[in-house]
Protein backbone atom coordinates (compact mmCIF):
# COMPACT_ATOMS: atom_id res chain seq x y z
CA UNK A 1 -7.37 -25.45 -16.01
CA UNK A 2 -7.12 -22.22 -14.23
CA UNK A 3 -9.57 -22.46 -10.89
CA UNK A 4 -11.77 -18.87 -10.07
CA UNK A 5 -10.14 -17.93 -6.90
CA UNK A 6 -12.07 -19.05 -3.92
CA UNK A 7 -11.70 -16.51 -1.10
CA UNK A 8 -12.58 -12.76 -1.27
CA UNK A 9 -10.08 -10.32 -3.62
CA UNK A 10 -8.93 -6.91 -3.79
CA UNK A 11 -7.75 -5.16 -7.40
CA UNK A 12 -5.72 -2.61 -6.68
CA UNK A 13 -4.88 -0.11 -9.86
CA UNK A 14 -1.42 0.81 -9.67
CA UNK A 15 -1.75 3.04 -12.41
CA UNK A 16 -5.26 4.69 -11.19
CA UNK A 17 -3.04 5.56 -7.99
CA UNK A 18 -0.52 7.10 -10.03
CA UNK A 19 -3.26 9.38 -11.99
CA UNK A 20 -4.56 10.89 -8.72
CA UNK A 21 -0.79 11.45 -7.74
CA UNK A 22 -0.63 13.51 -11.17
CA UNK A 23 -3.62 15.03 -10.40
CA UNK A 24 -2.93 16.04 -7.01
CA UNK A 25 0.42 17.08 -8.18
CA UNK A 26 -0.78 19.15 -10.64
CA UNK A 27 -3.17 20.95 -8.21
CA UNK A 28 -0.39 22.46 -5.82
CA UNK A 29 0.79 25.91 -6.95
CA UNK A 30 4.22 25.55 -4.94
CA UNK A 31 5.93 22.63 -4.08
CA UNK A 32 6.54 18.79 -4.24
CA UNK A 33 4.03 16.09 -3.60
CA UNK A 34 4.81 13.45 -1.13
CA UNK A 35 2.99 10.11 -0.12
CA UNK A 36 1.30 8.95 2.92
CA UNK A 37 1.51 5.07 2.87
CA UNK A 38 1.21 4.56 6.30
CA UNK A 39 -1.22 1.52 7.32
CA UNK A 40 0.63 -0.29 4.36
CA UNK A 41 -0.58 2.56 2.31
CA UNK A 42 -3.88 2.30 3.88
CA UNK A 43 -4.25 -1.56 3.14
CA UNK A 44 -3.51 -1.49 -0.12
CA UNK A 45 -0.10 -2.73 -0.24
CA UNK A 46 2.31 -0.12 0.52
CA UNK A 47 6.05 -1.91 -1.47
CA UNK A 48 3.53 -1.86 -4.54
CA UNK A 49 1.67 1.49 -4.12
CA UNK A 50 5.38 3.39 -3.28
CA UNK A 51 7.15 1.92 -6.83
CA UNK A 52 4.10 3.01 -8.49
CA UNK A 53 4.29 6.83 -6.92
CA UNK A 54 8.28 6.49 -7.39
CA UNK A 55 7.82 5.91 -11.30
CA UNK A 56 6.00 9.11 -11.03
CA UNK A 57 8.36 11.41 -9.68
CA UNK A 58 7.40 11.08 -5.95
CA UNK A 59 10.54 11.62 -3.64
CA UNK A 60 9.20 11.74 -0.11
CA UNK A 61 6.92 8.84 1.98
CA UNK A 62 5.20 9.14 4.91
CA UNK A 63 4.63 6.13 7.23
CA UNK A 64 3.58 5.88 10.72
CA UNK A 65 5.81 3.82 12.76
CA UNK A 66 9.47 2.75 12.56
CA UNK A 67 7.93 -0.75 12.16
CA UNK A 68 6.56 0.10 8.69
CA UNK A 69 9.47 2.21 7.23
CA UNK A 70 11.58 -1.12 8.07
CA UNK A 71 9.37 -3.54 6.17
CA UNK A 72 9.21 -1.35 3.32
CA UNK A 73 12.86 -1.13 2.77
CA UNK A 74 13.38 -4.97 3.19
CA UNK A 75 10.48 -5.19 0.47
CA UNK A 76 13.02 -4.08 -1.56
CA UNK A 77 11.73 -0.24 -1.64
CA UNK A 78 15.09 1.36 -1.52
CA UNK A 79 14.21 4.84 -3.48
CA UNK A 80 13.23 8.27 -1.89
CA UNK A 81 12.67 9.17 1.88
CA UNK A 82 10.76 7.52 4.03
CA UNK A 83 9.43 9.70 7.27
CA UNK A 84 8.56 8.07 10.49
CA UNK A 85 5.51 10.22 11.49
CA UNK A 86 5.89 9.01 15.00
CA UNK A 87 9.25 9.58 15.62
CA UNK A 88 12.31 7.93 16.51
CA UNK A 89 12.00 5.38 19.70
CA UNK A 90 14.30 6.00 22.18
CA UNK A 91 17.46 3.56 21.26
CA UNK A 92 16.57 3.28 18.13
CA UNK A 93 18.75 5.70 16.34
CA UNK A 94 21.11 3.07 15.02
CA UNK A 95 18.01 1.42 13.30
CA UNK A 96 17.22 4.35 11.54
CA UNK A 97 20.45 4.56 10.13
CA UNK A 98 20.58 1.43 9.18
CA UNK A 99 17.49 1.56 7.32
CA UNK A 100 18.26 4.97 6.27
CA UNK A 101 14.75 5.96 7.60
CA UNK A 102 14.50 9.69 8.88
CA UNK A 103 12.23 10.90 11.90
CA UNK A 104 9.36 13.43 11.77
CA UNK A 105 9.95 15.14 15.73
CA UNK A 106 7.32 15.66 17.71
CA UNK A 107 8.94 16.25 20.67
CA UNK A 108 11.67 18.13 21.97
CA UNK A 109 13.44 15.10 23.38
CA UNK A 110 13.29 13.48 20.32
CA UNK A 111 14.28 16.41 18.90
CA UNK A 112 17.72 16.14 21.48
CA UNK A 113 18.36 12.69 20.90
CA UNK A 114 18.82 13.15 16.83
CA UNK A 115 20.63 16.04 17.12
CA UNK A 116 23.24 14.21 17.29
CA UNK A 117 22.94 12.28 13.64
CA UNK A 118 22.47 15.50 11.90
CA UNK A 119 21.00 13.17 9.21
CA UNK A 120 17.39 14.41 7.52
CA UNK A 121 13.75 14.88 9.82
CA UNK A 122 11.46 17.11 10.12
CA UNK A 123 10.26 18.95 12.92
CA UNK A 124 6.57 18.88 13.83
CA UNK A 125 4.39 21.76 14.90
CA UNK A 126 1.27 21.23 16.57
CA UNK A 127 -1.09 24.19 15.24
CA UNK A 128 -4.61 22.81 16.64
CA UNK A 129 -4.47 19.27 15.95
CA UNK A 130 -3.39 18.51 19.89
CA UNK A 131 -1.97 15.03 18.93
CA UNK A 132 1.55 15.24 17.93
CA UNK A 133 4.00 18.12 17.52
CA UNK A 134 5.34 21.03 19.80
CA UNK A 135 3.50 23.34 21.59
CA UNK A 136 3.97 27.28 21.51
CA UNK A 137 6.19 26.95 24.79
CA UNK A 138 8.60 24.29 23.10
CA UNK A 139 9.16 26.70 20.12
CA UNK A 140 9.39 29.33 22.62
CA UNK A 141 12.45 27.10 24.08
CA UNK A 142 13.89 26.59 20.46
CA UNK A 143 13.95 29.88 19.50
CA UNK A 144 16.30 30.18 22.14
CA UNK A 145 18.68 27.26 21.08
CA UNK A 146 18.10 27.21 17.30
CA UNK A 147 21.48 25.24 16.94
CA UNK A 148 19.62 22.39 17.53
CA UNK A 149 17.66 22.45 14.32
CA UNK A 150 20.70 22.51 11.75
CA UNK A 151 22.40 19.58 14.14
CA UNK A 152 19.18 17.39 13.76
CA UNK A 153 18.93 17.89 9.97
CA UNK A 154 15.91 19.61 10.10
CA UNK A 155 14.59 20.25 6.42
CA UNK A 156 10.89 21.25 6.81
CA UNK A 157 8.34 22.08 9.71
CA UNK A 158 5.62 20.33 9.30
CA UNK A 159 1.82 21.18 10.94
CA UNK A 160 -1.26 18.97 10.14
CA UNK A 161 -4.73 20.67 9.56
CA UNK A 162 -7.55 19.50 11.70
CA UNK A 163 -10.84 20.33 9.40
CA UNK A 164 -9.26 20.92 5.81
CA UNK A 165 -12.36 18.65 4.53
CA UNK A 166 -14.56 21.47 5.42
CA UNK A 167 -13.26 24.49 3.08
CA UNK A 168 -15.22 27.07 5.58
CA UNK A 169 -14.30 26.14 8.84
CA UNK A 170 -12.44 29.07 10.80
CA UNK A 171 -9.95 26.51 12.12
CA UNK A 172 -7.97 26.21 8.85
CA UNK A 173 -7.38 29.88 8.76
CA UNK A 174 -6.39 29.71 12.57
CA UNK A 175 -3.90 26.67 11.82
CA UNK A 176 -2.87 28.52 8.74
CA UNK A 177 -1.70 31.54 10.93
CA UNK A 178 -0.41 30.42 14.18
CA UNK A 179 1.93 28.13 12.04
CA UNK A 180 3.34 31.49 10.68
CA UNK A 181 3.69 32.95 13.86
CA UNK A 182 5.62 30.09 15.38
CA UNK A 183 7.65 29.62 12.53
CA UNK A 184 9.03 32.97 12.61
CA UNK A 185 10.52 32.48 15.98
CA UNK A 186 12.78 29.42 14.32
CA UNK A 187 15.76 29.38 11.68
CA UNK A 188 14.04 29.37 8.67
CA UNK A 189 13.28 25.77 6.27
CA UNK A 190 10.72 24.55 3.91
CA UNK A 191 7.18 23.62 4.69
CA UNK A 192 4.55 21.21 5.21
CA UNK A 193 1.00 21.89 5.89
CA UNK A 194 -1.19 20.45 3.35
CA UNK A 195 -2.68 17.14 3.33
CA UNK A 196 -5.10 15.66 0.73
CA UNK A 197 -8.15 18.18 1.61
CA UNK A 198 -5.77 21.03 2.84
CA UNK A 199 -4.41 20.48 -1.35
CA UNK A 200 -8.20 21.69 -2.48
CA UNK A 201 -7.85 25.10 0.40
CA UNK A 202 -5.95 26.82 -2.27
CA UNK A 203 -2.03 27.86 -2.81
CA UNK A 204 -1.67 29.87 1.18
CA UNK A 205 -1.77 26.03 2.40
CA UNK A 206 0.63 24.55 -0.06
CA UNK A 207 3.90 25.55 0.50
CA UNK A 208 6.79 23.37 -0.39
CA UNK A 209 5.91 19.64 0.57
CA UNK A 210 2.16 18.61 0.23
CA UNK A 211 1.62 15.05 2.15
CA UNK A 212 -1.61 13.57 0.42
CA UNK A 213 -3.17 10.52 1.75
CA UNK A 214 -6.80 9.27 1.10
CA UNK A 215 -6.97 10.97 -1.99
CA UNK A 216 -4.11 8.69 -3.62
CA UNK A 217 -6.24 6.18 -2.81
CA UNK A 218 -9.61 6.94 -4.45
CA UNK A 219 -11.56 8.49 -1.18
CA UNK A 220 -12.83 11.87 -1.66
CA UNK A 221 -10.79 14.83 -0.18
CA UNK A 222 -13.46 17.61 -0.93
CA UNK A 223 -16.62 15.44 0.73
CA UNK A 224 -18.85 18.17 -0.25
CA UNK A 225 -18.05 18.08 -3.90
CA UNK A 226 -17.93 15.45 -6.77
CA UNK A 227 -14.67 13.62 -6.40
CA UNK A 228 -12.20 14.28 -8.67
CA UNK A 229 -10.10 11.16 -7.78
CA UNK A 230 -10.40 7.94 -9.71
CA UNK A 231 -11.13 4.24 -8.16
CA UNK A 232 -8.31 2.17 -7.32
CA UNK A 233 -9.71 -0.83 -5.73
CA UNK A 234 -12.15 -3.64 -6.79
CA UNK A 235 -13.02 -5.86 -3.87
CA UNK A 236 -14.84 -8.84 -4.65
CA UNK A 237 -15.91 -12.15 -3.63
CA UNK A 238 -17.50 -15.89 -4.66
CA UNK A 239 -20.99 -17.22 -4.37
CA UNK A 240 -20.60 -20.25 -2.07
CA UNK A 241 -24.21 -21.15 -2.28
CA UNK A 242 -27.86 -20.05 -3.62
CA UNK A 243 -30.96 -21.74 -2.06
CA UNK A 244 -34.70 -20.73 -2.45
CA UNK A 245 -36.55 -20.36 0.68
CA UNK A 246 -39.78 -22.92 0.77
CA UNK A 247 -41.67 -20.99 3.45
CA UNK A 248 -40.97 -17.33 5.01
CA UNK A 249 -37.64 -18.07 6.92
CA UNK A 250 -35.08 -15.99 9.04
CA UNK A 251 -32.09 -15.57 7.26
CA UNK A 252 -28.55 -15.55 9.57
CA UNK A 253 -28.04 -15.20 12.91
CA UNK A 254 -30.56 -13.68 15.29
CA UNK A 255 -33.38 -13.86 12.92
CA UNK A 256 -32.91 -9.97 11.93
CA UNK A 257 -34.70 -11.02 8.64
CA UNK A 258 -37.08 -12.77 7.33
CA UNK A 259 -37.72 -13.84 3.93
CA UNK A 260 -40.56 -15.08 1.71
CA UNK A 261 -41.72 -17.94 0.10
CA UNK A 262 -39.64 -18.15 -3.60
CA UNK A 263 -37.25 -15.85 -2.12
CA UNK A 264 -33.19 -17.02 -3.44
CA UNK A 265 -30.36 -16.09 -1.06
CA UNK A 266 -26.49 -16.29 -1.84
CA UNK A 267 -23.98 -17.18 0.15
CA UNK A 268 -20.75 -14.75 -0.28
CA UNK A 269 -17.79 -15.62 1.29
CA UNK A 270 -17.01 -12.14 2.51
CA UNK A 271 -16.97 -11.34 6.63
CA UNK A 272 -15.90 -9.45 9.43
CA UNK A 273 -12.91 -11.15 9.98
CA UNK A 274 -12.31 -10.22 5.87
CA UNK A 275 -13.02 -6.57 7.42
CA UNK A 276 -16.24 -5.92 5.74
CA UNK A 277 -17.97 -4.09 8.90
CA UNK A 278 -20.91 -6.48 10.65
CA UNK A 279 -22.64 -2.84 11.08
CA UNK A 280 -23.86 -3.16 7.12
CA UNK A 281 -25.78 -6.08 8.48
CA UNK A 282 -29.09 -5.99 6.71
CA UNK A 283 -28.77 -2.26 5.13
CA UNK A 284 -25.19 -2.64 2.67
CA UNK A 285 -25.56 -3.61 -0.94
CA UNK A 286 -23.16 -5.26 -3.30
CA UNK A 287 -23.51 -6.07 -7.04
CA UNK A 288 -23.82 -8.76 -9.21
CA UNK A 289 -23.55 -8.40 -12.58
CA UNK A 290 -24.03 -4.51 -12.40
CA UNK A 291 -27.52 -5.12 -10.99
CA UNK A 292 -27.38 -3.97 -6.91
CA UNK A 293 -28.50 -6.47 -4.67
CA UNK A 294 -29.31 -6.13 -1.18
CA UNK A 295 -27.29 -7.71 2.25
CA UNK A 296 -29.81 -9.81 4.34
CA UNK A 297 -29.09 -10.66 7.88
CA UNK A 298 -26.23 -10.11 9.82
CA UNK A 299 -22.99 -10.11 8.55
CA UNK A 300 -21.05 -13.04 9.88
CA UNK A 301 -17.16 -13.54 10.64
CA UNK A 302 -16.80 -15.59 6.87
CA UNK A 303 -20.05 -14.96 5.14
CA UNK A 304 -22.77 -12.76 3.79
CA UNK A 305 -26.04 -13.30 2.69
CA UNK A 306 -27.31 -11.39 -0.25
CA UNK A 307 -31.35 -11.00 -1.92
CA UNK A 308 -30.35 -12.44 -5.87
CA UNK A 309 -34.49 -13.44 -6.42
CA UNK A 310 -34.67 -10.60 -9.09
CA UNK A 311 -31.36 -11.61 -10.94
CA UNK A 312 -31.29 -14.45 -13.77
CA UNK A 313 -30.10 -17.53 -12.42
CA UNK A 314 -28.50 -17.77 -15.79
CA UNK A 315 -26.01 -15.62 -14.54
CA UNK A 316 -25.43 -17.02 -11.01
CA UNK A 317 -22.64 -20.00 -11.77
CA UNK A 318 -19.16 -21.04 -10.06
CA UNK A 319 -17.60 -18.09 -11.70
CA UNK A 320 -19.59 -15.62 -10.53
CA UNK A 321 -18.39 -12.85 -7.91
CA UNK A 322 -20.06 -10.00 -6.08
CA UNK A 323 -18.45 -6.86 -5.90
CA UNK A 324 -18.93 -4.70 -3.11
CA UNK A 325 -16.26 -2.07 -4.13
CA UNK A 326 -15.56 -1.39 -7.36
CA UNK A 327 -17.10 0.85 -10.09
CA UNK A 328 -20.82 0.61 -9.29
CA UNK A 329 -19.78 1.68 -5.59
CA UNK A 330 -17.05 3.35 -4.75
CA UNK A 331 -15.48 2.79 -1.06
CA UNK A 332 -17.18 6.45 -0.12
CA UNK A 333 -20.60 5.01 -0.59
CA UNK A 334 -20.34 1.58 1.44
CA UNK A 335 -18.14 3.66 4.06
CA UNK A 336 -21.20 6.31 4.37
CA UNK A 337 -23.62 3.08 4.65
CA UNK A 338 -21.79 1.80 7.25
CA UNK A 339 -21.56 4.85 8.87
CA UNK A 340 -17.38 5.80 8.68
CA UNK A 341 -15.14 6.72 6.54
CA UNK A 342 -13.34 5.18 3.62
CA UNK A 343 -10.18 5.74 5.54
CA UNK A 344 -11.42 2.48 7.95
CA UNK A 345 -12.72 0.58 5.25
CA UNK A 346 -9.63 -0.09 3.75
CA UNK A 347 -7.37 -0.32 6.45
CA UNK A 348 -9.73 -2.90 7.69
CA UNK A 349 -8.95 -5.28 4.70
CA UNK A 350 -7.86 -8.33 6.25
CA UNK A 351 -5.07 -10.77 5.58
CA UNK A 352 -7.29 -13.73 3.67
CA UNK A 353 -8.14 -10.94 1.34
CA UNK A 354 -5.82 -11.27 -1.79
CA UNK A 355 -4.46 -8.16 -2.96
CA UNK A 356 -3.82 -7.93 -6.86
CA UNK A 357 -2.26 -5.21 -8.73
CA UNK A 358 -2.82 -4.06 -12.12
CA UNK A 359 -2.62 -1.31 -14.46
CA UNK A 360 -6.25 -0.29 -15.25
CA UNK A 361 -7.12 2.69 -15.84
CA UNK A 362 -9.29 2.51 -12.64
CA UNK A 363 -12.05 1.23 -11.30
């Protein structure tokens, strides 16, 4: 006999990711589509989520740190490139070799130090995002010594837009045209610009390597729009208990609610160590059966409570779950009740939750 699973779980379409890769894909007038998996492809699982873009014709990952592009080749992810967004430590060169892992440069040391593998990177421009990248006064230098880029394999400058989510914002235009400026000063390679919003700014932005993220994964890349993305994800998680209150009684710690007399609460074992945010304490919702129920008292490290008096209690047994993400509410919605983004609620998804992949069409 085959037991319900215990502990909190995450379905993960593998094939839903795939459509929004074709979709996304589709959308660029120029180009190839790559694949930000950084974050272990923003806690979805990123050996699973990287075969599934690979069977669809994507060539090029992104990941953040040397750290991740290692444990995704010993995963047994041995197909395409993988870019370290961060950039190659100092001593590590070997490593990247060895992993066949290839920098993104975002600084002209780093930029120095490859030059001498002459193996694939990228060069990164910083246009207005004032994190990573080189400044006007580095290209300035490089103009000057352009040997250095066809030594270091350079095969693309890359630039990251700051406010692509907001179609009118004068900044995109800005980033859009100081990149061509400093670009012009440098031997000439491909390009790129886009990420998942910067896709939606139209064909100027796409140029010849589009680096999608959130939008892979179900989260909406045009936030002022309908999202054209499809779930991936299904989080859910068991009823440990239901009691009915005698009297009105506080509910969880602190006594930040109160219910009444006849009032039934279940116990979900879902918490903040789990990742689900204590800040939906007493205002996030989750659903049983399709039928929305409401989160009373504070979210605890292992547990949540949730307001079941107006559902059946012939459909509360062993074997039922609650699902806080899934198709009645997509991660946008419990990331705007909790007040972020669905880029943190995912990433968030701790270890105890089980990841499981399938090939639904999506959630």
């Amino acid at each position: 006999m085959s037991l319900a699973p215990t502990h909190a779980t995450l379905e993960v379409s593998l094939s839903a990711i795939a459509e929004n890769y074709r979709r996304l894909s589709e959308r660029l007038s120029s180009g190839a589509c790559a694949g930000v998996i950084k974050a272990n492809a923003y806690g979805l699982g990123a050996p699973e989520v990287a075969g599934a873009l690979w069977k669809k014709g994507c060539r090029s990952f992104f990941v953040a740190t040397m750290e991740e592009g290692i444990a995704l080749r010993e995963a047994g992810f041995l197909g395409g490139t993988i870019f370290i967004i961060h950039g190659v430590p100092k001593g590590a060169e070997k490593v990247f070799q060895e992993h066949t892992l290839s920098p993104v440069h975002n600084t002209l040391e780093q930029l120095k130090r490859w030059a001498k593998n002459g193996r694939t990177s990228i060069l990164h421009i910083d246009t207005g995002m004032r994190r990573l990248g080189l400044e006007q006064k580095d290209v300035a230098w490089l103009s000057a010594h352009p040997e250095l880029i066809k030594q270091a394999g350079v095969t693309h400058y890359m630039s990251h837009l700051a406010c692509a989510d907001d179609p009118k914002h004068t900044m995109n235009r800005q980033q859009l045209n100081d990149l061509k400026v400093m670009i012009k000063q440098l031997p000439k390679r491909k390009i790129s610009f886009a990420n998942s919003a910067g896709i939606y700014l139209g064909k100027n932005f796409h140029f010849d390597l589009a680096r999608p993220g959130c939008a892979l994964y179900g989260i909406n890349p045009t936030p002022e729009k309908k999202n054209s993305m499809v779930g991936v994800a299904r989080l859910t998680a068991p009823i440990f208990q239901i009691r009915t209150l005698e009297k009105r009684e506080s509910v969880g710690y602190d006594a930040t609610y109160f219910g009444k007399k006849g009032d039934r609460i279940a116990t979900i074992g879902l918490g903040y160590a789990d990742g689900y945010l204590r800040h939906l304490s007493n205002k996030g919702v989750a659903y049983l059966d399709g039928v929305q129920c409401s989160i009373v008292g504070r979210v605890s490290m292992d547990m949540v409570m949730l307001d079941v008096t107006h559902i059946p209690p012939a459909k509360l047994h062993p074997t039922t779950r609650a699902e806080f993400i899934g198709p009645n509410q997509r991660v946008d919605a419990l990331a705007d009740a909790a007040g972020t983004i669905g880029y943190e609620i995912f990433t968030r998804m701790g270890r105890r939750i089980e990841r499981i992949y399938v090939n639904s069409p999506h959630f």
